[in-house]
PDB file of N, CA and C in Angstrom:
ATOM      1  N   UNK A   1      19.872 -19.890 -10.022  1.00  0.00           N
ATOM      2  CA  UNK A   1      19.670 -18.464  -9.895  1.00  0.00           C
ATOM      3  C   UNK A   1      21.021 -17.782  -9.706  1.00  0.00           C
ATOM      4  N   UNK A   2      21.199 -16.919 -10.527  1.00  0.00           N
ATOM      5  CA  UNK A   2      22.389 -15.706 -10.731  1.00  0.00           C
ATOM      6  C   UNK A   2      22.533 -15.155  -9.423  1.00  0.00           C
ATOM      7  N   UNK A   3      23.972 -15.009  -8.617  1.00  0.00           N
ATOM      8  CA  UNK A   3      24.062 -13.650  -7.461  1.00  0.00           C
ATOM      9  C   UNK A   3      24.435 -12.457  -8.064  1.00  0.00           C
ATOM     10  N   UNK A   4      23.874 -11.361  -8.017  1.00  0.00           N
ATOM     11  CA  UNK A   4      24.159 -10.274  -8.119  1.00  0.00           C
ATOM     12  C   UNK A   4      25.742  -9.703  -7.514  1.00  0.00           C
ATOM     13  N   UNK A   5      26.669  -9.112  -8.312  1.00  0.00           N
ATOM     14  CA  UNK A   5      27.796  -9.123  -8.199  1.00  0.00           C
ATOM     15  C   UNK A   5      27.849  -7.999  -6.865  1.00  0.00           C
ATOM     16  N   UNK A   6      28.452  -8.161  -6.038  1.00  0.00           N
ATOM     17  CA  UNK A   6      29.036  -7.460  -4.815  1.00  0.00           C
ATOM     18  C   UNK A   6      29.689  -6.445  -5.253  1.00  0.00           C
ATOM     19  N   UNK A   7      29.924  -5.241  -4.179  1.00  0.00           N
ATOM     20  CA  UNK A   7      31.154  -4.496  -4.354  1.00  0.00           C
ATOM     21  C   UNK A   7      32.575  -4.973  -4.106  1.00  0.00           C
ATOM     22  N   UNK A   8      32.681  -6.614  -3.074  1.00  0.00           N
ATOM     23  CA  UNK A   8      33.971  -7.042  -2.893  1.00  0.00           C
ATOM     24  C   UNK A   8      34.240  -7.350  -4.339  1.00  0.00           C
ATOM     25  N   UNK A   9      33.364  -8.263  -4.728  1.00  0.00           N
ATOM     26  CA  UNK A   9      33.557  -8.971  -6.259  1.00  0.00           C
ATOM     27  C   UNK A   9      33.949  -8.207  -7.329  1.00  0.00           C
ATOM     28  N   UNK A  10      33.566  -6.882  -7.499  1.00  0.00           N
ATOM     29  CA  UNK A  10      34.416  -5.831  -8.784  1.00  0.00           C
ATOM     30  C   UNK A  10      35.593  -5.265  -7.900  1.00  0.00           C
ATOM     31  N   UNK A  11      35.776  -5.160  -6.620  1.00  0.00           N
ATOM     32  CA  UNK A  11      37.313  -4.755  -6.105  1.00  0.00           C
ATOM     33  C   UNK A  11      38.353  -6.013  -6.856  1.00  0.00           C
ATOM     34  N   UNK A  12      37.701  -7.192  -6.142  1.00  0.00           N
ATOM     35  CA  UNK A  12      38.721  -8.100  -6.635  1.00  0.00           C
ATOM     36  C   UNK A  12      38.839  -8.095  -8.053  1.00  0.00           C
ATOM     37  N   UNK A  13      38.331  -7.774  -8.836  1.00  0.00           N
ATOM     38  CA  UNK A  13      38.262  -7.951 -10.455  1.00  0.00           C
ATOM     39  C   UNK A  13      39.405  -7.302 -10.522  1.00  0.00           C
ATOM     40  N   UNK A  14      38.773  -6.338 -10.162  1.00  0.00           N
ATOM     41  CA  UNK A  14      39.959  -4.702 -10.519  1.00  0.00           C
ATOM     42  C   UNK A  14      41.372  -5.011 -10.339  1.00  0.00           C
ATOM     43  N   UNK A  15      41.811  -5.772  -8.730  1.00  0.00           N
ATOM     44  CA  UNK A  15      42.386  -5.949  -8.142  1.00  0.00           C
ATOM     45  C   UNK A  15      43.365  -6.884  -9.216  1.00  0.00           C
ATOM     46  N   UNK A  16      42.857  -7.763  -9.669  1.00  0.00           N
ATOM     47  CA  UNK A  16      43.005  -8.949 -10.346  1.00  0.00           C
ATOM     48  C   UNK A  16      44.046  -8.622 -12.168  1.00  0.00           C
ATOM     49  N   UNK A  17      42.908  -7.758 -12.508  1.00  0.00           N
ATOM     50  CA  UNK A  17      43.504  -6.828 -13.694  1.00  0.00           C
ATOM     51  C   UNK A  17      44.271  -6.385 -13.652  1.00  0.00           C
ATOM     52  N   UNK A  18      44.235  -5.041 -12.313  1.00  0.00           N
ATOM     53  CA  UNK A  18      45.780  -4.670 -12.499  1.00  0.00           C
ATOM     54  C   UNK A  18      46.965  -5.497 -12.734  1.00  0.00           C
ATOM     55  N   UNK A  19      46.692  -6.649 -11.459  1.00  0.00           N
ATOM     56  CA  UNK A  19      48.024  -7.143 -11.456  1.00  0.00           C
ATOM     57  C   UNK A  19      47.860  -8.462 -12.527  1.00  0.00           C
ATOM     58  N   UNK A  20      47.122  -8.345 -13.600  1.00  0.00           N
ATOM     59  CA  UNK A  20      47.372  -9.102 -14.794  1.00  0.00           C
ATOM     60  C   UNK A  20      48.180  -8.502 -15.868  1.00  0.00           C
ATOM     61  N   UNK A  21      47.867  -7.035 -15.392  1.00  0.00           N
ATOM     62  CA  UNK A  21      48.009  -5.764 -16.528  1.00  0.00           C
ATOM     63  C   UNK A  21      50.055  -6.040 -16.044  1.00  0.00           C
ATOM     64  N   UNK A  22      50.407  -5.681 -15.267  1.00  0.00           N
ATOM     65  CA  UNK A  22      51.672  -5.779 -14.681  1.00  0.00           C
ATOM     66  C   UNK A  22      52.390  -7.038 -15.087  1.00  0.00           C
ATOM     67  N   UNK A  23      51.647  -7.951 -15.164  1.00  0.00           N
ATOM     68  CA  UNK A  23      52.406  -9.453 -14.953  1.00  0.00           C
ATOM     69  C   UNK A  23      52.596  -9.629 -16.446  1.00  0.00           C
ATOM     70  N   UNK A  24      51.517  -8.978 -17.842  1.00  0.00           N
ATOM     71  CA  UNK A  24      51.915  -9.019 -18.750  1.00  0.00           C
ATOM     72  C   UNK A  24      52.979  -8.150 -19.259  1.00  0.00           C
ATOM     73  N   UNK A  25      52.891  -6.992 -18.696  1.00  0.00           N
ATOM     74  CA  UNK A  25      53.877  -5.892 -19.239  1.00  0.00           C
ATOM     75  C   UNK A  25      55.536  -6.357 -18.681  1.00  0.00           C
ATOM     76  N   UNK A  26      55.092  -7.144 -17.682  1.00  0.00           N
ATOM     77  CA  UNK A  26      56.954  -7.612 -17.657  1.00  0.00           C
ATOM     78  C   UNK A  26      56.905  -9.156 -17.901  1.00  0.00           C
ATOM     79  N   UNK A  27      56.492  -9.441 -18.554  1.00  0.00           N
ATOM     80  CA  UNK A  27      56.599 -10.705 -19.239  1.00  0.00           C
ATOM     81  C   UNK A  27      57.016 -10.739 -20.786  1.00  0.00           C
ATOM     82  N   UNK A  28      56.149  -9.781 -20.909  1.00  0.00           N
ATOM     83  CA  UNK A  28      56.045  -9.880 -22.848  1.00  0.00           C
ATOM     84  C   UNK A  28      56.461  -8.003 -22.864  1.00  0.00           C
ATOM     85  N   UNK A  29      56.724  -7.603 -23.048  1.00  0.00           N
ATOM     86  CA  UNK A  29      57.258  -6.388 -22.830  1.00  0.00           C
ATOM     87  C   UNK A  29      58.568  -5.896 -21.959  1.00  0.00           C
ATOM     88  N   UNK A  30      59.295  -6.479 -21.307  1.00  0.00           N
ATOM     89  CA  UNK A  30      59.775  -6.571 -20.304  1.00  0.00           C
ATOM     90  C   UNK A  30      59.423  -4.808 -19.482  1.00  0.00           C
ATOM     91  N   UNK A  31      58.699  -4.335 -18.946  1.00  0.00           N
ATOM     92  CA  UNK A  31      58.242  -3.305 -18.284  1.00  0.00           C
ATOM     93  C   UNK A  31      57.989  -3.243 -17.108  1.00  0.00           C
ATOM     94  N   UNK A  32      58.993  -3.289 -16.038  1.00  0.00           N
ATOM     95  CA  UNK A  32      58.951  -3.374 -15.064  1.00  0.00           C
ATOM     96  C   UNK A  32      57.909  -2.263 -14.032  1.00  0.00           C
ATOM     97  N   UNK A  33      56.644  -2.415 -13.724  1.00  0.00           N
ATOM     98  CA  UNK A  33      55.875  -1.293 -12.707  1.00  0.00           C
ATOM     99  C   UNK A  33      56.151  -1.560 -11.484  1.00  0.00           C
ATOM    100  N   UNK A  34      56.751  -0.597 -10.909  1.00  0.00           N
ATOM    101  CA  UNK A  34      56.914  -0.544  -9.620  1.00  0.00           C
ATOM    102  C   UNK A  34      55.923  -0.839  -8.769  1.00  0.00           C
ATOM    103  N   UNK A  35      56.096  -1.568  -7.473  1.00  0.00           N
ATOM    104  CA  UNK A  35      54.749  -1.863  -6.258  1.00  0.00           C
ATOM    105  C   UNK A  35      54.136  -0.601  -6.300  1.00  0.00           C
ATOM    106  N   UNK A  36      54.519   0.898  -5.706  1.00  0.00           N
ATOM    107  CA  UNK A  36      54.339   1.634  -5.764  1.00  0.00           C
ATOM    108  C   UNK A  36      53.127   2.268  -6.305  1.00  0.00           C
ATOM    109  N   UNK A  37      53.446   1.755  -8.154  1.00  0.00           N
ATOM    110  CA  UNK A  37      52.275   2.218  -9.030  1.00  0.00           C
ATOM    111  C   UNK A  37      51.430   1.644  -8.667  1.00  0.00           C
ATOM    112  N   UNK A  38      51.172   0.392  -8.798  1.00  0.00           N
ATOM    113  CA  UNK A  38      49.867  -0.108  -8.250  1.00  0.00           C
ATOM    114  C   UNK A  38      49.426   0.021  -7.440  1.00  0.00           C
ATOM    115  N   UNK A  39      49.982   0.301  -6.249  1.00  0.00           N
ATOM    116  CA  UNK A  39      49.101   1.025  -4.745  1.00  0.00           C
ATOM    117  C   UNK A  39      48.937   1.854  -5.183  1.00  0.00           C
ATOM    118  N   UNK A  40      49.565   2.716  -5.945  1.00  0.00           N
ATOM    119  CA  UNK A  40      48.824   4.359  -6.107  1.00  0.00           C
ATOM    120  C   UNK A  40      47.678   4.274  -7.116  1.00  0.00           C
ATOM    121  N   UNK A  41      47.387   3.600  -8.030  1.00  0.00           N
ATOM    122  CA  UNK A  41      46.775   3.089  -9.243  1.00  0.00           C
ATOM    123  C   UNK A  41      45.248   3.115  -8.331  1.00  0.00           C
ATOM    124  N   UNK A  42      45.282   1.274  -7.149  1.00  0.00           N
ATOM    125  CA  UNK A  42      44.422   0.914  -6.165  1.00  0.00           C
ATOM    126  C   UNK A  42      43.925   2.027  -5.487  1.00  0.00           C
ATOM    127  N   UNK A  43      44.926   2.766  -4.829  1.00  0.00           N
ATOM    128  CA  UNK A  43      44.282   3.693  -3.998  1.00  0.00           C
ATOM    129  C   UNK A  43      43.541   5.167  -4.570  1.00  0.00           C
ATOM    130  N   UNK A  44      43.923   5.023  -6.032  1.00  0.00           N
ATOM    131  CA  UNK A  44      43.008   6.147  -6.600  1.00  0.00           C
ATOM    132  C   UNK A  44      41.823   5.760  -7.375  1.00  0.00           C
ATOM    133  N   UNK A  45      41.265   4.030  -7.106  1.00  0.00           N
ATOM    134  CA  UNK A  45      40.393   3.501  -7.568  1.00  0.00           C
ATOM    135  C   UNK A  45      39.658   3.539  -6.050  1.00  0.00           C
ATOM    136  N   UNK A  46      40.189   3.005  -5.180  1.00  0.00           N
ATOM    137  CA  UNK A  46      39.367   3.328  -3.604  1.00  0.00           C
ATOM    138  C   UNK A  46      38.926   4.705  -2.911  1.00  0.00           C
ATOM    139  N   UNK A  47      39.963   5.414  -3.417  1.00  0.00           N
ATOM    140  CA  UNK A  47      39.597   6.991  -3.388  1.00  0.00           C
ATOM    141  C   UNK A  47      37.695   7.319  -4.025  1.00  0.00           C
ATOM    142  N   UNK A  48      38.188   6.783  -5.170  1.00  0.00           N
ATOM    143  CA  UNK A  48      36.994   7.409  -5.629  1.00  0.00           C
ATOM    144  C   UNK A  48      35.937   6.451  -5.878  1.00  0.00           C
ATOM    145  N   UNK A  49      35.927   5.477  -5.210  1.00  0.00           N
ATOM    146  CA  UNK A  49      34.752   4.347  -4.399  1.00  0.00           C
ATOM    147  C   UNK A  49      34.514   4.644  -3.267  1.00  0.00           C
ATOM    148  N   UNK A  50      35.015   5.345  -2.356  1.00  0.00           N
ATOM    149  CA  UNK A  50      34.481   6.164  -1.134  1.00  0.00           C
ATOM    150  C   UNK A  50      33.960   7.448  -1.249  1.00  0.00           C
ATOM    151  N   UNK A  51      34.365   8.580  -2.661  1.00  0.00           N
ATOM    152  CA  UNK A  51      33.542   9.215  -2.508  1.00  0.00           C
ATOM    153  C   UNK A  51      32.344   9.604  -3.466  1.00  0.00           C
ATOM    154  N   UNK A  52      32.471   8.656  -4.143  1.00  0.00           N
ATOM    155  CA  UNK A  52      31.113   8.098  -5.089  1.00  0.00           C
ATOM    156  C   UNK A  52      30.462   7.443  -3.522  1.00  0.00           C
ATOM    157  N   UNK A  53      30.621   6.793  -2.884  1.00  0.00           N
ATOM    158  CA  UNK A  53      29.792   6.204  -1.660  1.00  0.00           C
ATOM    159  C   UNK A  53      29.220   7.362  -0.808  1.00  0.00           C
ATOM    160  N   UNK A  54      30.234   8.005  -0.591  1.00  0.00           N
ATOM    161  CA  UNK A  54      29.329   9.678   0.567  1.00  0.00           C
ATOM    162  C   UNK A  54      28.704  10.403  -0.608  1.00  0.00           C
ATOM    163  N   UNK A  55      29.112  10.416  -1.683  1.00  0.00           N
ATOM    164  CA  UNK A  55      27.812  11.257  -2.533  1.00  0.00           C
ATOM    165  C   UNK A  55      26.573  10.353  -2.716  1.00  0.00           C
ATOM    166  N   UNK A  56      26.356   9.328  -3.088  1.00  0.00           N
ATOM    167  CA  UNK A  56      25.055   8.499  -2.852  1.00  0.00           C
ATOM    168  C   UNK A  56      24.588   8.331  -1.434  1.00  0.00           C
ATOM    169  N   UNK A  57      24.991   8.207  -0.718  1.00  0.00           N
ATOM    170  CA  UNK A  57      24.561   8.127   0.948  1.00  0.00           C
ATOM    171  C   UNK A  57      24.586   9.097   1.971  1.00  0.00           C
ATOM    172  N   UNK A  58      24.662  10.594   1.201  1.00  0.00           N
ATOM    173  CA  UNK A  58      24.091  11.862   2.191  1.00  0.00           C
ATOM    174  C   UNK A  58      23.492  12.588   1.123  1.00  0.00           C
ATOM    175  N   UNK A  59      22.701  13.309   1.649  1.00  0.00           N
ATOM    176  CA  UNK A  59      21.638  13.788   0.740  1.00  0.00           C
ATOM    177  C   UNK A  59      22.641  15.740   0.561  1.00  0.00           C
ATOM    178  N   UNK A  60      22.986  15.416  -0.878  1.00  0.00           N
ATOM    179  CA  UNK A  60      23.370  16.876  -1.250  1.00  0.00           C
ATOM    180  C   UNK A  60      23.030  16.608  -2.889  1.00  0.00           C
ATOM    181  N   UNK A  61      22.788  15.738  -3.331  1.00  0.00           N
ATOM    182  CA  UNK A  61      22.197  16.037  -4.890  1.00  0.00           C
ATOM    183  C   UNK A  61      20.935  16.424  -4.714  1.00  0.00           C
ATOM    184  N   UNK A  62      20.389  17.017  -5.576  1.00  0.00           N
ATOM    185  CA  UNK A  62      19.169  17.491  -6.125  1.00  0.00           C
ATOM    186  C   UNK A  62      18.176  15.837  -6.182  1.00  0.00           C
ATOM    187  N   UNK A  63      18.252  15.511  -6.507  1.00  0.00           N
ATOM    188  CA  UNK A  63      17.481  14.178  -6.530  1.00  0.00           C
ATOM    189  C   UNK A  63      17.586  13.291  -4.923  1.00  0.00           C
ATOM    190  N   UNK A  64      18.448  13.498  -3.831  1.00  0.00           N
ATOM    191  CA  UNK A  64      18.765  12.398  -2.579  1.00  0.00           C
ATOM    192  C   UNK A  64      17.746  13.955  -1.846  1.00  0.00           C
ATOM    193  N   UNK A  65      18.024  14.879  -2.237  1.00  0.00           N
ATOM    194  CA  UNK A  65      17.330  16.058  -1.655  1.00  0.00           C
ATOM    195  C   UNK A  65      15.840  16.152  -1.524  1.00  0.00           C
ATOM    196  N   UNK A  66      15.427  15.954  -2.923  1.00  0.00           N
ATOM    197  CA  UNK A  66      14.158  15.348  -3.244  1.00  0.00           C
ATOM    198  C   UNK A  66      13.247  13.972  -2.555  1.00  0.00           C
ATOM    199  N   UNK A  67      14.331  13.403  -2.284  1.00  0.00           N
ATOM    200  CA  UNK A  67      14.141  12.006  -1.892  1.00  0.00           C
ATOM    201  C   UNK A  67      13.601  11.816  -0.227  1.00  0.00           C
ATOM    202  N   UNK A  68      14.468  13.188   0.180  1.00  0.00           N
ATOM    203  CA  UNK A  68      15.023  13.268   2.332  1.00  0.00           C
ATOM    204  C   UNK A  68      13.177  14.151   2.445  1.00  0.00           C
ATOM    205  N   UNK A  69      13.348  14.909   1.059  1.00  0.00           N
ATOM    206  CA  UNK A  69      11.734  15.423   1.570  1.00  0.00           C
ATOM    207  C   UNK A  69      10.778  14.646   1.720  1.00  0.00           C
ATOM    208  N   UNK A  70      10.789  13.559   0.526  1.00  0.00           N
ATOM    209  CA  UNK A  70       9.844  12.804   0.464  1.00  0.00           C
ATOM    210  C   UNK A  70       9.664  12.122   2.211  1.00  0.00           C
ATOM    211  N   UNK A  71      10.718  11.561   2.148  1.00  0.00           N
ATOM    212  CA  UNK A  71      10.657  10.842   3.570  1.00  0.00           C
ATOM    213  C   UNK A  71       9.896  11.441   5.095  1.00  0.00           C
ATOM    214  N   UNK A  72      10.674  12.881   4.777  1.00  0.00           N
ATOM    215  CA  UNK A  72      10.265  13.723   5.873  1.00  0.00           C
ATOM    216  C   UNK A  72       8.667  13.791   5.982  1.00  0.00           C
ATOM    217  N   UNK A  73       8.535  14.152   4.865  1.00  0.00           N
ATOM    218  CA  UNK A  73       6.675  13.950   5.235  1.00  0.00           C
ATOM    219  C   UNK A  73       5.985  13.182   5.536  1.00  0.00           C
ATOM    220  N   UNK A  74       6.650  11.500   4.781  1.00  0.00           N
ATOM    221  CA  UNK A  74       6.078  10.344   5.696  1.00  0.00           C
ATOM    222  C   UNK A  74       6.392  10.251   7.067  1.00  0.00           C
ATOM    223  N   UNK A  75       7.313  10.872   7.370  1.00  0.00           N
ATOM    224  CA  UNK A  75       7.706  11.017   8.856  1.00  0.00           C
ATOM    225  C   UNK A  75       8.881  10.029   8.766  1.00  0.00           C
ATOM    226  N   UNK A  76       9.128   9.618   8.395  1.00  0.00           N
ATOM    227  CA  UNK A  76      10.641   8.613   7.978  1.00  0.00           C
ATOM    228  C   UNK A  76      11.807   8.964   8.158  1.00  0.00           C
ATOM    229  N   UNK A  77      12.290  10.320   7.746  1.00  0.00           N
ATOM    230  CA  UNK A  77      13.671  11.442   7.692  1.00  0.00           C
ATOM    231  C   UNK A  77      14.103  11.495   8.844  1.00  0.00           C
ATOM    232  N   UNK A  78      15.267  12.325   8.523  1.00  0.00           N
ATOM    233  CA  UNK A  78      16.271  12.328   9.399  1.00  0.00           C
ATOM    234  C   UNK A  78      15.844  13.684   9.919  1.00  0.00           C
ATOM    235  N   UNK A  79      15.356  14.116  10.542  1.00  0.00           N
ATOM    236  CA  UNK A  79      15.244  15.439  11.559  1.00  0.00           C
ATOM    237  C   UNK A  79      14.178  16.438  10.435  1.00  0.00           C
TER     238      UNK A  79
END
């Protein structure tokens, strides 16, 4: 039976790529990327994995909105 891939498991992918992406460009290219880029690269891939995460996990879409009502009437909701 298959595990369903984690969110650690596509960080590390990502993680993995970049610095494949780097290791080829100064290998066979000689293109040196600064540490720099890649933290900034990473951190604008984590950026927006945290707030893809608070938009799915507080209710402000039209559909999580839909969803907080539903609950509320089962008595389930949050206030």
């Amino acid at each position: 039976m298959e595990k369903p891939w984690l969110t650690k498991d596509w960080f590390i992918l990502i993680v993995a790529f970049v610095g494949g992406i780097k290791l080829a460009l100064s290998a066979f290219f000689g293109i040196e990327v600064p540490q720099e880029g890649i933290d900034g690269v990473l951190d604008m891939i984590g950026a927006a994995a945290m707030f893809y995460g608070i938009w799915k996990n507080t209710h402000v879409s039209k559909k999580a909105k839909d969803q907080m009502e539903v609950l509320r009437e089962k008595g389930q909701g949050l206030g």
